[in-house]
N, C-alpha and C. Protein backbone atom coordinates (compact mmCIF):
# COMPACT_ATOMS: atom_id res chain seq x y z
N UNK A 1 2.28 -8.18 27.05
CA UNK A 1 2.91 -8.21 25.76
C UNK A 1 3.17 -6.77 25.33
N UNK A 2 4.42 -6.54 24.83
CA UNK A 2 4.50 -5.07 24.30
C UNK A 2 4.96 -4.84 22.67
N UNK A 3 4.43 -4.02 22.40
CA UNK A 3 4.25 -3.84 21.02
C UNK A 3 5.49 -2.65 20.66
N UNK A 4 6.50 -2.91 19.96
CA UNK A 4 7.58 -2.09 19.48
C UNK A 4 7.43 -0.92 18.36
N UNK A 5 7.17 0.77 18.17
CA UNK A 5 7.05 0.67 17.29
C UNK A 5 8.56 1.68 17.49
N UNK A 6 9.20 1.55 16.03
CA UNK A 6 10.38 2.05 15.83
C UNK A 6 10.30 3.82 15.95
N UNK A 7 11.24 4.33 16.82
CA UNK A 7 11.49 5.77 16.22
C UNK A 7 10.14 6.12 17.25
N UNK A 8 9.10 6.06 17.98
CA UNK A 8 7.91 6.44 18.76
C UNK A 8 8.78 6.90 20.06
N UNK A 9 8.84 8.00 20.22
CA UNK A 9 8.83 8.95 21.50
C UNK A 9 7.82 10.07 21.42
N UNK A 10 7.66 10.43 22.43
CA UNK A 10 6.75 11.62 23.06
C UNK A 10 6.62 12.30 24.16
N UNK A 11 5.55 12.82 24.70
CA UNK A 11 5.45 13.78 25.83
C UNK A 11 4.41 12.55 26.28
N UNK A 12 4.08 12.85 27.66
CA UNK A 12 3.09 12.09 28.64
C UNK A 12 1.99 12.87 29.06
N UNK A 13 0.89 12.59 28.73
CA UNK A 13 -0.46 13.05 29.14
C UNK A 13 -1.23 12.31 28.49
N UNK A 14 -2.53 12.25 29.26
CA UNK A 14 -3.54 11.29 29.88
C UNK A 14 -5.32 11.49 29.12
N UNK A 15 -5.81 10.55 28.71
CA UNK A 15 -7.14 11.16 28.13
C UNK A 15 -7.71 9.68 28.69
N UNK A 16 -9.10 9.84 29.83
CA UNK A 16 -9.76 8.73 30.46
C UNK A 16 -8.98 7.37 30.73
N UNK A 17 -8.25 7.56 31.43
CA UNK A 17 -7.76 6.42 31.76
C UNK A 17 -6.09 6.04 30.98
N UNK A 18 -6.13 6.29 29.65
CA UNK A 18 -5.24 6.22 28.88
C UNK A 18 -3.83 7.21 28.85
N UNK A 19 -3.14 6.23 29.10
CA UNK A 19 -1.89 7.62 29.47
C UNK A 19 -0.83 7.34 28.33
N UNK A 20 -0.45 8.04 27.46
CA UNK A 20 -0.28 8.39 26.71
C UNK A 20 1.73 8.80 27.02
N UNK A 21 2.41 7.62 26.93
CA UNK A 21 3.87 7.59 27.18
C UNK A 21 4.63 8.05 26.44
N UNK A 22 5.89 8.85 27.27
CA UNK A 22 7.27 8.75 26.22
C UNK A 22 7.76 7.47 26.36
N UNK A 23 7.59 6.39 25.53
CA UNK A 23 7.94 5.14 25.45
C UNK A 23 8.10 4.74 24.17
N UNK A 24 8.40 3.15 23.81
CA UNK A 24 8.21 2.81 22.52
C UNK A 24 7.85 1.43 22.94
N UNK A 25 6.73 1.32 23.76
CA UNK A 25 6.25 0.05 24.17
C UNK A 25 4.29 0.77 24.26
N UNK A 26 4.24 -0.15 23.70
CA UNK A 26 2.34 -0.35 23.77
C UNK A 26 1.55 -1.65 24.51
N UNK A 27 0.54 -1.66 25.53
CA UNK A 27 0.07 -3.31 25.91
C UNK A 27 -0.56 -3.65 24.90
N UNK A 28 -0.30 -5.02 24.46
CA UNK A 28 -0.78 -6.14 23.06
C UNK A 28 -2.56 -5.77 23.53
N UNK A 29 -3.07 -6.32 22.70
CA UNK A 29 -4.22 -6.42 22.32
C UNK A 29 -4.77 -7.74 23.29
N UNK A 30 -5.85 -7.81 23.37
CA UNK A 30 -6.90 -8.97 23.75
C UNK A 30 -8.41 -9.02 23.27
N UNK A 31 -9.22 -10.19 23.53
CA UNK A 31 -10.53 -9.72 23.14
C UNK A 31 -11.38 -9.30 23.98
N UNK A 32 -12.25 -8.55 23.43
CA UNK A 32 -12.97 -7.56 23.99
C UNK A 32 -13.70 -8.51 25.29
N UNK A 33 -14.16 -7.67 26.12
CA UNK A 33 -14.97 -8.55 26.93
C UNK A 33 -15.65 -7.14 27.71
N UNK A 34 -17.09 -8.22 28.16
CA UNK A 34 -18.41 -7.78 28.97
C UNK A 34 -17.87 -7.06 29.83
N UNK A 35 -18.40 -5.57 30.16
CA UNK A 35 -18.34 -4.96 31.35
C UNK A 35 -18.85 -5.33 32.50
N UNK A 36 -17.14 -5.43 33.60
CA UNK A 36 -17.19 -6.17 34.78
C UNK A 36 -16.08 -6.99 34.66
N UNK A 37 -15.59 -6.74 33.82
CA UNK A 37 -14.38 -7.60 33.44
C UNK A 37 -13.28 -6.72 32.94
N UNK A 38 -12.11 -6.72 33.40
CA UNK A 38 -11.49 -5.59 33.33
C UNK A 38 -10.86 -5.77 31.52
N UNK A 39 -11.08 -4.67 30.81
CA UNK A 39 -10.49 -4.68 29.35
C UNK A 39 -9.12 -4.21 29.52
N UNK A 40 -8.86 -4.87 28.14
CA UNK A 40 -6.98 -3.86 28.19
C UNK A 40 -7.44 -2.59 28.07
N UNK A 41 -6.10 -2.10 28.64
CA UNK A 41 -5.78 -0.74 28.46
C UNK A 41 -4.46 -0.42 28.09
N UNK A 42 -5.18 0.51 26.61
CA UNK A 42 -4.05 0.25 25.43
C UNK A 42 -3.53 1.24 25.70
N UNK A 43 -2.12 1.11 25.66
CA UNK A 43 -1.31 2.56 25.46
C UNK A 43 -0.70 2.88 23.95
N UNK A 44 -1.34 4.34 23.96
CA UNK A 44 -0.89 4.73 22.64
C UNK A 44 0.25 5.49 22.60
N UNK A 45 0.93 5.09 21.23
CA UNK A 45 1.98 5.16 20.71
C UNK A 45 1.98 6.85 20.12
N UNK A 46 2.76 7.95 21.15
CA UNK A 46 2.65 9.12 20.99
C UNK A 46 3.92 9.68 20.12
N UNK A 47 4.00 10.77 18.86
CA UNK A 47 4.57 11.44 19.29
C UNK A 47 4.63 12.79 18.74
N UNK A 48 4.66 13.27 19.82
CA UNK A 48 4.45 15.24 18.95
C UNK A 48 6.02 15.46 18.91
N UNK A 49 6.66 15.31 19.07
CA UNK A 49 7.34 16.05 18.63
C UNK A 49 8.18 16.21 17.07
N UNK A 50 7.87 15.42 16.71
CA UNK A 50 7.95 15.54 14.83
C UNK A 50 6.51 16.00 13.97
N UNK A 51 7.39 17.25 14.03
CA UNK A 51 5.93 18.57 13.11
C UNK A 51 5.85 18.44 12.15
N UNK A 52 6.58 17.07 11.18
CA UNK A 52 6.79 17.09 9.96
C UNK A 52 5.42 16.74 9.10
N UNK A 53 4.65 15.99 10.29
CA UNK A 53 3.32 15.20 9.30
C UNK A 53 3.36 14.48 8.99
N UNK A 54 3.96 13.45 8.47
CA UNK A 54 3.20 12.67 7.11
C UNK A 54 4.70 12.78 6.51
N UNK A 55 5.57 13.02 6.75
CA UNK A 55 6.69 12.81 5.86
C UNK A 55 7.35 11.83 5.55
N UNK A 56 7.19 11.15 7.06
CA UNK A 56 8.23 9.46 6.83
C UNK A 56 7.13 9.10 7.50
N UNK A 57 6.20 8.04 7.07
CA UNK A 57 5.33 7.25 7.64
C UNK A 57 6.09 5.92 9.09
N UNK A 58 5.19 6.54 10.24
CA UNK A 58 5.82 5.44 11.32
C UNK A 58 5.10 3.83 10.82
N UNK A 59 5.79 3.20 11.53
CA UNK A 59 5.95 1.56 11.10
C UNK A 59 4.22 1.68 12.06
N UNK A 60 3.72 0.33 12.41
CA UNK A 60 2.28 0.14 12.29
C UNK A 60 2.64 -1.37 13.53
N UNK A 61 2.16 -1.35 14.18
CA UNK A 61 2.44 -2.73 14.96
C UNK A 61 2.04 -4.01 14.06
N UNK A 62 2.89 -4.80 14.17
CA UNK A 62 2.81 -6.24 13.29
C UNK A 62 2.54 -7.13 13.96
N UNK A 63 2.03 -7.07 15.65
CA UNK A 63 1.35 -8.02 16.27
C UNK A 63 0.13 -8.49 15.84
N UNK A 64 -0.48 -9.49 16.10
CA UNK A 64 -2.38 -9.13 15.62
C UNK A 64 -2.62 -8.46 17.02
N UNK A 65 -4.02 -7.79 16.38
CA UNK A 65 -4.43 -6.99 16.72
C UNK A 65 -5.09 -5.89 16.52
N UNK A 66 -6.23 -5.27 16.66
CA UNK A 66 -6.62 -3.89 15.90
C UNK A 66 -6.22 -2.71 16.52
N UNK A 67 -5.76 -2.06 15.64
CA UNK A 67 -5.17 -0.66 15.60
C UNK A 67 -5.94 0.50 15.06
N UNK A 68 -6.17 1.44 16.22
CA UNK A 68 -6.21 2.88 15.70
C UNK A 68 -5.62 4.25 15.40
N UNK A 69 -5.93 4.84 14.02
CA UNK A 69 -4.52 5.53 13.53
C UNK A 69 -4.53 6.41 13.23
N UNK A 70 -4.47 7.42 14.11
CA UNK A 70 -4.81 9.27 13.77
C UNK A 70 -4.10 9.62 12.56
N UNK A 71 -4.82 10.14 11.91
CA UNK A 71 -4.27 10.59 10.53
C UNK A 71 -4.75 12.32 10.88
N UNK A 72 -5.47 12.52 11.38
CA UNK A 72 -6.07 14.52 12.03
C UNK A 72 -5.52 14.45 12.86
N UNK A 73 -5.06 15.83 13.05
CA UNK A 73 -4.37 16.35 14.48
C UNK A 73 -4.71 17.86 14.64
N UNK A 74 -5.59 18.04 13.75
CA UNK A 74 -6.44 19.39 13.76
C UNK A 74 -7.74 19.73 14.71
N UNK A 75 -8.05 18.38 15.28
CA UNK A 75 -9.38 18.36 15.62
C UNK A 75 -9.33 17.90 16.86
N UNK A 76 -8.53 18.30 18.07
CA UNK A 76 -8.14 17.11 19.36
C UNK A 76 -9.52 16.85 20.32
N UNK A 77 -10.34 18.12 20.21
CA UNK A 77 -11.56 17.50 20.69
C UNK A 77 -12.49 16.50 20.64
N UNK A 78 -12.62 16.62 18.83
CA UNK A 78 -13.08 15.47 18.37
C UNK A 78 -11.96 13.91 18.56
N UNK A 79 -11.16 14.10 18.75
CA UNK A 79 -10.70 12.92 18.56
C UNK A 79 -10.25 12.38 20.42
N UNK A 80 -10.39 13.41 21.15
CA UNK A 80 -11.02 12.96 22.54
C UNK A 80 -12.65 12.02 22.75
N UNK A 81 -13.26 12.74 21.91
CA UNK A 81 -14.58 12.28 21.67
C UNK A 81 -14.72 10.84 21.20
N UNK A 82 -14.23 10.92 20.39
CA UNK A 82 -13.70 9.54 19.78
C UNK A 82 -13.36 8.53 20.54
N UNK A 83 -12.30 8.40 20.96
CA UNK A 83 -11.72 7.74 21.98
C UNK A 83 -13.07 7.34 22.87
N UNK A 84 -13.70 8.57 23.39
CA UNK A 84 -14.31 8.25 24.71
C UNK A 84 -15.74 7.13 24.16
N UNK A 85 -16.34 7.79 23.29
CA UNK A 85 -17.09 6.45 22.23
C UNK A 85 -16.79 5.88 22.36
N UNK A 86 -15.21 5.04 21.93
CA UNK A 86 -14.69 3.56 21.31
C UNK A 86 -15.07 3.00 23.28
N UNK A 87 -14.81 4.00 23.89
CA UNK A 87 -13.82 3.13 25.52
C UNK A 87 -15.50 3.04 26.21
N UNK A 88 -16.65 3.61 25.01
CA UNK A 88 -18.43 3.34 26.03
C UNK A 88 -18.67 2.08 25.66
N UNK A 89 -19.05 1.21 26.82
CA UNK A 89 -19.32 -0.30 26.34
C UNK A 89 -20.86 -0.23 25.76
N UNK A 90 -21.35 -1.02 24.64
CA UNK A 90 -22.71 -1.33 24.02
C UNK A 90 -23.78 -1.52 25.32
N UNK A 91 -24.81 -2.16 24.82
CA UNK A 91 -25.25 -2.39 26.29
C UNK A 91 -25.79 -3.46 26.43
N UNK A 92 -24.81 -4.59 25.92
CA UNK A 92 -24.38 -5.78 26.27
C UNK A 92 -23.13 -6.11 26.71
N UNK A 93 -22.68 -4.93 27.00
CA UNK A 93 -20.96 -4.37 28.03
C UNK A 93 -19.84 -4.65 26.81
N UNK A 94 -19.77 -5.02 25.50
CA UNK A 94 -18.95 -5.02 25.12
C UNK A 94 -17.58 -4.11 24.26
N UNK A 95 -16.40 -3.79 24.35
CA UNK A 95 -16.07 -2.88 23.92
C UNK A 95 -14.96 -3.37 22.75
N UNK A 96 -14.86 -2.81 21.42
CA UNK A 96 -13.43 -2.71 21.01
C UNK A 96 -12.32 -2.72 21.13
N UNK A 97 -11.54 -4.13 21.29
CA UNK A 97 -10.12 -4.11 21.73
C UNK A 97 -9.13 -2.97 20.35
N UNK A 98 -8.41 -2.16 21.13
CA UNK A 98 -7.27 -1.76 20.03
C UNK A 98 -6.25 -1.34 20.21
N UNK A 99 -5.01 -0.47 19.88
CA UNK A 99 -3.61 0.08 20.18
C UNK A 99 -4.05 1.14 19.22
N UNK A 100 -4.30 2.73 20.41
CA UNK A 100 -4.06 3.38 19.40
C UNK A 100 -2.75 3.99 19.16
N UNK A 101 -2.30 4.55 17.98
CA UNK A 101 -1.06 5.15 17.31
C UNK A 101 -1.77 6.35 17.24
N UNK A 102 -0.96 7.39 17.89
CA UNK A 102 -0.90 8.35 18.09
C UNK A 102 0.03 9.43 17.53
N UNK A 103 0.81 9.35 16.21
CA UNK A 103 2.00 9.68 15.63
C UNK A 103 1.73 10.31 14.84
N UNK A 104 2.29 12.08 14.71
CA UNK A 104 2.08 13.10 13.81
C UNK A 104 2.50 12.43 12.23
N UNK A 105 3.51 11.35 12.41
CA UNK A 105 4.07 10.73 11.26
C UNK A 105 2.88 10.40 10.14
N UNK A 106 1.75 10.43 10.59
CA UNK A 106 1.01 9.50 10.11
C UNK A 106 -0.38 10.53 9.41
N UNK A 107 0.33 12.04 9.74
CA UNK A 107 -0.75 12.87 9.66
C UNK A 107 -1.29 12.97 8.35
N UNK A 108 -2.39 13.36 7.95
CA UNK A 108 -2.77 13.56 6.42
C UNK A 108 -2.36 11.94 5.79
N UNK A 109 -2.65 10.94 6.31
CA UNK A 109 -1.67 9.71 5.38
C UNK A 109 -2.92 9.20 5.10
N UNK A 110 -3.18 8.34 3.84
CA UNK A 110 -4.73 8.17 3.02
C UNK A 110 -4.49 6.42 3.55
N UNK A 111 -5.59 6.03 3.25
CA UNK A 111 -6.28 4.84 2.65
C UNK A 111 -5.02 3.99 2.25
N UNK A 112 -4.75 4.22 1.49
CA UNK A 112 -3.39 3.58 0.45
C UNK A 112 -2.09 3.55 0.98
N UNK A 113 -1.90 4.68 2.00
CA UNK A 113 -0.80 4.76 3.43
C UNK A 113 -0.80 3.70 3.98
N UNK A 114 -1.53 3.30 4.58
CA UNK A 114 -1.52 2.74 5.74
C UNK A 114 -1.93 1.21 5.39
N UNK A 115 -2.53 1.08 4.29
CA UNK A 115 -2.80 -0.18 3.47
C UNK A 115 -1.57 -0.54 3.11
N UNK A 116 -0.92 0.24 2.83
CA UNK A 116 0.44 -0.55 2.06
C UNK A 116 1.33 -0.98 3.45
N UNK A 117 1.56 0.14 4.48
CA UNK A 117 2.33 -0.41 5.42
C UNK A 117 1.65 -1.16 6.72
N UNK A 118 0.43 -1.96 6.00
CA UNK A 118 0.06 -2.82 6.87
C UNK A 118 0.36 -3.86 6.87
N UNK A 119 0.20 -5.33 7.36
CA UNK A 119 0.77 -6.78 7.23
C UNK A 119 -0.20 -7.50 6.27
N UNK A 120 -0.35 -8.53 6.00
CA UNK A 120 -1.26 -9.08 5.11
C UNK A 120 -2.75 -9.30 5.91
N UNK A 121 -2.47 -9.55 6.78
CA UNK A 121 -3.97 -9.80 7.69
C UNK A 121 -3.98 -8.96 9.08
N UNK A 122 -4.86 -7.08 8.84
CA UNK A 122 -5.37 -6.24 9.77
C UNK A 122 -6.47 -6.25 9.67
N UNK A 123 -6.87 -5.43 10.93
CA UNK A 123 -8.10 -4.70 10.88
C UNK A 123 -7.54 -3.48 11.68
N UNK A 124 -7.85 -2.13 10.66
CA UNK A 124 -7.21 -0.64 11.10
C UNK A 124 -8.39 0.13 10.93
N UNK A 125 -8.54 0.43 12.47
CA UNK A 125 -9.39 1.69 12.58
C UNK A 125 -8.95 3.10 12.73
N UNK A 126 -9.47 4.12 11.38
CA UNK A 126 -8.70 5.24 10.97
C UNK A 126 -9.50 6.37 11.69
N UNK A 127 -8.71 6.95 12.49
CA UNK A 127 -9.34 8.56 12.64
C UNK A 127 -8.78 9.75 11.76
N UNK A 128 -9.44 9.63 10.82
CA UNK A 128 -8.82 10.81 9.67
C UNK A 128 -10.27 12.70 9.28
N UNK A 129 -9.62 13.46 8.97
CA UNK A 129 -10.67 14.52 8.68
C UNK A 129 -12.02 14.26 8.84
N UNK A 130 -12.35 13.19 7.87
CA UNK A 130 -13.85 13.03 7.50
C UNK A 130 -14.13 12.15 8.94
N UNK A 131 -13.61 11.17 9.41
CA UNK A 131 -14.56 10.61 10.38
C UNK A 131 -14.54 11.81 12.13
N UNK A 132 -13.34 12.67 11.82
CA UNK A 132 -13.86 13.68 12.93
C UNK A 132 -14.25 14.74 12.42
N UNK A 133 -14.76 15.11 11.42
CA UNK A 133 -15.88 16.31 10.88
C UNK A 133 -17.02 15.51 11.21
N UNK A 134 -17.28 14.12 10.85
CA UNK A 134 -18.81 13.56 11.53
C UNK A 134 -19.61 14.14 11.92
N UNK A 135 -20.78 13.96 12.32
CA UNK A 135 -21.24 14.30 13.23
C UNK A 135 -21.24 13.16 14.22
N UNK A 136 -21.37 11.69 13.77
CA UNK A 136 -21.65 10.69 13.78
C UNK A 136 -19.81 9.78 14.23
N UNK A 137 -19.18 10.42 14.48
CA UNK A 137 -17.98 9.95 14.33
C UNK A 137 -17.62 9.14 13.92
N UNK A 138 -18.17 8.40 12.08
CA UNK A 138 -17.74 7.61 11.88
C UNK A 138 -16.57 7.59 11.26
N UNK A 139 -15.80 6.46 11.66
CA UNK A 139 -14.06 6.15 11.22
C UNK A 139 -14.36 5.16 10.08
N UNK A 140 -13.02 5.66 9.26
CA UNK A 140 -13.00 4.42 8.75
C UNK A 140 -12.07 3.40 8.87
N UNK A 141 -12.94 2.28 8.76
CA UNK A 141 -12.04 0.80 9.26
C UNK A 141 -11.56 0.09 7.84
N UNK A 142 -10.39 -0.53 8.20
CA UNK A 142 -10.11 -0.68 6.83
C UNK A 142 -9.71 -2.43 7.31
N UNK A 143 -10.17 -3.54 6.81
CA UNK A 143 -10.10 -4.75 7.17
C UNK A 143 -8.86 -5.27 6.30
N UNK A 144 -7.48 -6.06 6.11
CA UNK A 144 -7.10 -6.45 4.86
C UNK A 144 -7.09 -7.84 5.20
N UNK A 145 -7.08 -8.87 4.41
CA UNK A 145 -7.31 -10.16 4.18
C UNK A 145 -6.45 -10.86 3.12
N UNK A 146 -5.43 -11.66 3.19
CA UNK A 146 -4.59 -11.97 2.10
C UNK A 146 -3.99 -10.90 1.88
N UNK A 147 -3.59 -10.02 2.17
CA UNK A 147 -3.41 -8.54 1.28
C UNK A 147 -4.19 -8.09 0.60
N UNK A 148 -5.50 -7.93 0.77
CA UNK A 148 -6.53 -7.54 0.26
C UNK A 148 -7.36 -6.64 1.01
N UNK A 149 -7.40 -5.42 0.39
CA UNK A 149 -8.11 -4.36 1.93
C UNK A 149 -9.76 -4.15 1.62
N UNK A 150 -10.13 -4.15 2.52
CA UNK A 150 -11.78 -3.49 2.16
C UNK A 150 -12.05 -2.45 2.63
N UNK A 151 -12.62 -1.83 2.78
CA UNK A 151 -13.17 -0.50 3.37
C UNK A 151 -14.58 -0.10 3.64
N UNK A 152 -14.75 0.13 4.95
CA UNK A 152 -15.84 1.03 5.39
C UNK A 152 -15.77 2.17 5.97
N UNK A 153 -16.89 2.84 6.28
CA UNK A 153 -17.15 3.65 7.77
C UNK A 153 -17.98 3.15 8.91
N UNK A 154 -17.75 2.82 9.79
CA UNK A 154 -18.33 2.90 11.08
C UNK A 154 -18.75 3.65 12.34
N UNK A 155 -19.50 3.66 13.13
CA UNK A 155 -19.82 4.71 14.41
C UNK A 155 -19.18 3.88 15.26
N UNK A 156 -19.21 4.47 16.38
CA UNK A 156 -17.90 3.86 17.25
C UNK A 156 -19.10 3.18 18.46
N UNK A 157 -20.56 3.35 18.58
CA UNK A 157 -21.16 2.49 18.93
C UNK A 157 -21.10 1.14 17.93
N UNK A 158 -20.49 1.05 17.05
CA UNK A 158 -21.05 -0.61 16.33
C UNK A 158 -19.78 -0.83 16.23
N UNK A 159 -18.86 -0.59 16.86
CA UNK A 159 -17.35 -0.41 16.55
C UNK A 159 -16.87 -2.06 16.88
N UNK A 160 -17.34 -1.94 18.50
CA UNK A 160 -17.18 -3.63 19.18
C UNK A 160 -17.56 -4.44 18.15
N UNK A 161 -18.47 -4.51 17.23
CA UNK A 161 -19.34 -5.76 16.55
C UNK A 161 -18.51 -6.30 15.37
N UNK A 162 -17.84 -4.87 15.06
CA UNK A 162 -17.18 -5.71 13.91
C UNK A 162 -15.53 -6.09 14.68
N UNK A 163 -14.95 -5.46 15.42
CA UNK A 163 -14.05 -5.76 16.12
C UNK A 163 -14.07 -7.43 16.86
N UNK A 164 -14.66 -7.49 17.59
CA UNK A 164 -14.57 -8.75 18.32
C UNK A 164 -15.52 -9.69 17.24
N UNK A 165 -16.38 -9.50 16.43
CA UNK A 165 -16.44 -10.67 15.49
C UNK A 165 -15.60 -10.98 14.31
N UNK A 166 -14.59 -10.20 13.87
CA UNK A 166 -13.89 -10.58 13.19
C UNK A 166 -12.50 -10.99 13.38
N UNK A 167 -12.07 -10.54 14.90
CA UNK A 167 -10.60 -11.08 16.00
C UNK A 167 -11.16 -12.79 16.07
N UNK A 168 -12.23 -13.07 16.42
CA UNK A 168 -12.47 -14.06 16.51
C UNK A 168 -13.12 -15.01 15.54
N UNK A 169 -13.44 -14.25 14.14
CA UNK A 169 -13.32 -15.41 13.06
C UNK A 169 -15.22 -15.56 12.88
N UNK A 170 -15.44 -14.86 14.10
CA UNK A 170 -17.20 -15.37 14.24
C UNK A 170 -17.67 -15.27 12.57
N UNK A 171 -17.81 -14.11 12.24
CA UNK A 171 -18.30 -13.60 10.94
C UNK A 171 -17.49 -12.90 10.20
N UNK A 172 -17.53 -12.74 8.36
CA UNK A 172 -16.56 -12.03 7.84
C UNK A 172 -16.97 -10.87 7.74
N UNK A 173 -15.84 -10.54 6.59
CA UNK A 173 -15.99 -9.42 6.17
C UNK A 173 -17.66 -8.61 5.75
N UNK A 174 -17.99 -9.61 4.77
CA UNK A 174 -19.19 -8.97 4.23
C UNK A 174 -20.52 -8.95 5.11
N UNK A 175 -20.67 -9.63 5.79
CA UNK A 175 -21.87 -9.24 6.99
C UNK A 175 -21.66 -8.00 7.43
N UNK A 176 -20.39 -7.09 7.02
CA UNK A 176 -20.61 -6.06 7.62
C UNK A 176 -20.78 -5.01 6.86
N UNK A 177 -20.00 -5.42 5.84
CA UNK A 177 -20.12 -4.80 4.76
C UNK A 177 -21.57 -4.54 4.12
N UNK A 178 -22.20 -5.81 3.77
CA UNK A 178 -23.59 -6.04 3.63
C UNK A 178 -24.70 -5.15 4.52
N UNK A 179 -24.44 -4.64 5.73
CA UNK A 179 -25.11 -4.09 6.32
C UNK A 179 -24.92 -2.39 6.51
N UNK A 180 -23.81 -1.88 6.16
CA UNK A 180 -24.00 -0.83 5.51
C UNK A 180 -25.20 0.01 5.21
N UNK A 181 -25.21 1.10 5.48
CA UNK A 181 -25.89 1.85 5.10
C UNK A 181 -26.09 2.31 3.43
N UNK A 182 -26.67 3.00 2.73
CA UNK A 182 -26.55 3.22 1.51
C UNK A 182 -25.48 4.50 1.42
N UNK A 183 -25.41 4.93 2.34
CA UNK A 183 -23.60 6.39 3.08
C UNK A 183 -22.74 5.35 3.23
N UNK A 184 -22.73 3.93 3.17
CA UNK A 184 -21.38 3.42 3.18
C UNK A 184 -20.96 3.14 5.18
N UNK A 185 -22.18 3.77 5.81
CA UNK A 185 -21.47 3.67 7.16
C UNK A 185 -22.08 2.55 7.87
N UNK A 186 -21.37 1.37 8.69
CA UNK A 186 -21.82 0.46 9.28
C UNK A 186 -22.44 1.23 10.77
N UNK A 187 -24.33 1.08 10.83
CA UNK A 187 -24.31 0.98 12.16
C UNK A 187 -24.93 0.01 12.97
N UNK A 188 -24.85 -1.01 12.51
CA UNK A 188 -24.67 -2.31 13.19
C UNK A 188 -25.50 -3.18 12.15
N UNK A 189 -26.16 -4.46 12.67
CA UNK A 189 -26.56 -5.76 12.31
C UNK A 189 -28.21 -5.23 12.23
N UNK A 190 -28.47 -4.57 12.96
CA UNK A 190 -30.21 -4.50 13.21
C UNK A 190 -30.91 -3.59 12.84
């Protein structure tokens, strides 16, 4: 399945596995599954060559599916780091299905960005300043429901838990919410 996003070109290079196209095609999403079982491998939606930032926000895939959405482009180490977190399976092998977006378009874009140009029912995992200043790399995930968004932070070890239980309906919103830290950051159920 390929995911269209409008106006997405780029340069080609590669971070663990992930190669990173001049295209405007992404592979769809699936659910996560146990290591030993081969996961998708998402291609993200690149593009440097608009230095503008944040000026015209790129469109957001409208498939289901969870999406991750660089909003820093100051920090590429950390957000290598990142990546390589989301792609470590728990150690019950499971990992976070997602598409990340990779688009300077999107740089500096808040909470309220990406909420508005989302569909009525996401789940968007944000790599913005604060979750790669971390230490802890937590992102924030932003769930919407009806058109209704919620918000946390997460570590990208508890990343799978809320990912594949909420693709699949297992548990809502607030079990995760509920488990929160008193920092607002989910790191897991236990």
């Amino acid at each position: 399945m390929a995911l269209v996003l409008p106006g997405c070109a780029g340069t080609t290079s590669s971070h663990q596995g992930v190669t990173l196209v001049e295209a405007s095609a992404a592979s769809g999403p699936s659910a996560s599954q146990p290591t030993g079982q081969a996961a998708p491998d998402p291609t993200p939606m690149n593009d440097t060559d608009d230095d503008q930032g944040g000026s015209q926000l790129a469109a957001l895939p409208t498939e289901r599916g969870t999406v991750l959405v660089r909003t820093d482009f100051s920090q590429p180490q950390r957000w290598n780091a990142l990546l390589e977190a989301l792609e470590t399976p728990s150690e019950e092998g499971f990992l976070p299905s997602f598409i990340p977006v990779e688009d300077r378009r999107w740089q500096d874009a808040t909470a309220e960005d990406i909420t508005a140009a989302a569909p009525d029912y996401a789940l968007i995992i944000v790599a913005d300043a604060a979750a790669l200043s971390s230490p802890e790399l937590a992102a924030l995930v932003i769930y919407i429901s009806d058109g209704v968004a919620h918000q946390l932070r997460a570590v990208p070890a508890s990343m799978w838990s809320i990912e594949n239980n909420l693709s699949l309906a297992n548990m809502d919103w607030e079990s995760f919410a509920d488990a929160a830290g008193t920092d607002g950051v989910y790191r897991g159920l236990g």
